[in-house]
Protein backbone atom coordinates (compact mmCIF):
# COMPACT_ATOMS: atom_id res chain seq x y z
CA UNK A 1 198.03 -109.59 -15.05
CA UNK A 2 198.40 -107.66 -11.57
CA UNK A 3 201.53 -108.16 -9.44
CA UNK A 4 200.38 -110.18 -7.18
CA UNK A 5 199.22 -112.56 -9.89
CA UNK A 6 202.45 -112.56 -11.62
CA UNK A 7 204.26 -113.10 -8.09
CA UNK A 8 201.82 -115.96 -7.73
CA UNK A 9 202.59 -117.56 -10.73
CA UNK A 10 206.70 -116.65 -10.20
CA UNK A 11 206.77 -118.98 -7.10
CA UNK A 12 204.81 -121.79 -8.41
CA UNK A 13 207.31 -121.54 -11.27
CA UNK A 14 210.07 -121.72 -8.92
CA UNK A 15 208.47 -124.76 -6.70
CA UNK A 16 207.89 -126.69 -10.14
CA UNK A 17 211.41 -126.57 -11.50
CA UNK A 18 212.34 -127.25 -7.55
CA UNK A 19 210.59 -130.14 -7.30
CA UNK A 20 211.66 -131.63 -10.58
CA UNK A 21 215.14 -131.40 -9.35
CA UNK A 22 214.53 -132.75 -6.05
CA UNK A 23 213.00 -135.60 -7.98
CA UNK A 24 215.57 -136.76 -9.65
CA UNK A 25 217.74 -135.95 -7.21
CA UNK A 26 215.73 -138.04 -4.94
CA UNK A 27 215.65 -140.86 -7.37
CA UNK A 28 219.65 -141.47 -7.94
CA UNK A 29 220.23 -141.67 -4.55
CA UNK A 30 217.43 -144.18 -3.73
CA UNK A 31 217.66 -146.41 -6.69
CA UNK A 32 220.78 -145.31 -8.19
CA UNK A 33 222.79 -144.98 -4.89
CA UNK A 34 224.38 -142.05 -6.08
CA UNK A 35 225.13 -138.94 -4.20
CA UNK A 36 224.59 -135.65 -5.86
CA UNK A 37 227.43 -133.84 -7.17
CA UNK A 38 228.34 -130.56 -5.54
CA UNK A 39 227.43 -128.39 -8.40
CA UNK A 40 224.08 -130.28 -8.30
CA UNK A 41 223.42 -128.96 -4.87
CA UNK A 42 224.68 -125.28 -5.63
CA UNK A 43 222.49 -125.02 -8.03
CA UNK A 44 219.84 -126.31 -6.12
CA UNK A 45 220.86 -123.95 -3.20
CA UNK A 46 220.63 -120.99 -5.76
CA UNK A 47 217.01 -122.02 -6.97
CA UNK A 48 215.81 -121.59 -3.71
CA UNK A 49 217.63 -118.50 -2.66
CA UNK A 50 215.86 -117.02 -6.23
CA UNK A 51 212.69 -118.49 -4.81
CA UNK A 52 212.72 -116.46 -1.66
CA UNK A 53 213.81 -113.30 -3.29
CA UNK A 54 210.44 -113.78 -5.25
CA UNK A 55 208.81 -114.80 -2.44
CA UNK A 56 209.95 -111.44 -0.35
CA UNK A 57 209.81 -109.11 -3.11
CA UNK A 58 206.83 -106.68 -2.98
C-alpha cells in the first residue's frame, strides 16, 4: 500500500469512529435528553485533534 493510500484509509478510519460517536452522542441528547459528560467530549476533542495530525502529516 503507498502512503498516500494508507493516509487515505487513516482518515476515513478516523471520520468512521467520529461519526459513530457523534451518533450516539447525537442520539442521548435528542431522545434521551441527556447532555454528554465531559470526558465524553475530551475524548471526542482528542479524536479529532488525532484526525488532523493524520490529516497534516506528509
Amino acid at each position: 500500500m503507498t502512503d498516500v493510500s494508507q493516509k487515505k484509509e487513516n482518515v476515513k478510519m478516523h471520520l468512521k469512529d467520529l461519526r459513530l460517536d457523534l451518533k450516539k452522542m447525537h442520539l442521548a441528547v435528542t431522545e434521551e435528553f441527556l447532555l454528554p459528560q465531559p470526558n465524553e467530549i475530551k475524548t471526542l476533542i482528542y479524536k479529532m485533534d488525532k484526525l488532523l495530525k493524520a490529516i497534516e502529516s506528509k
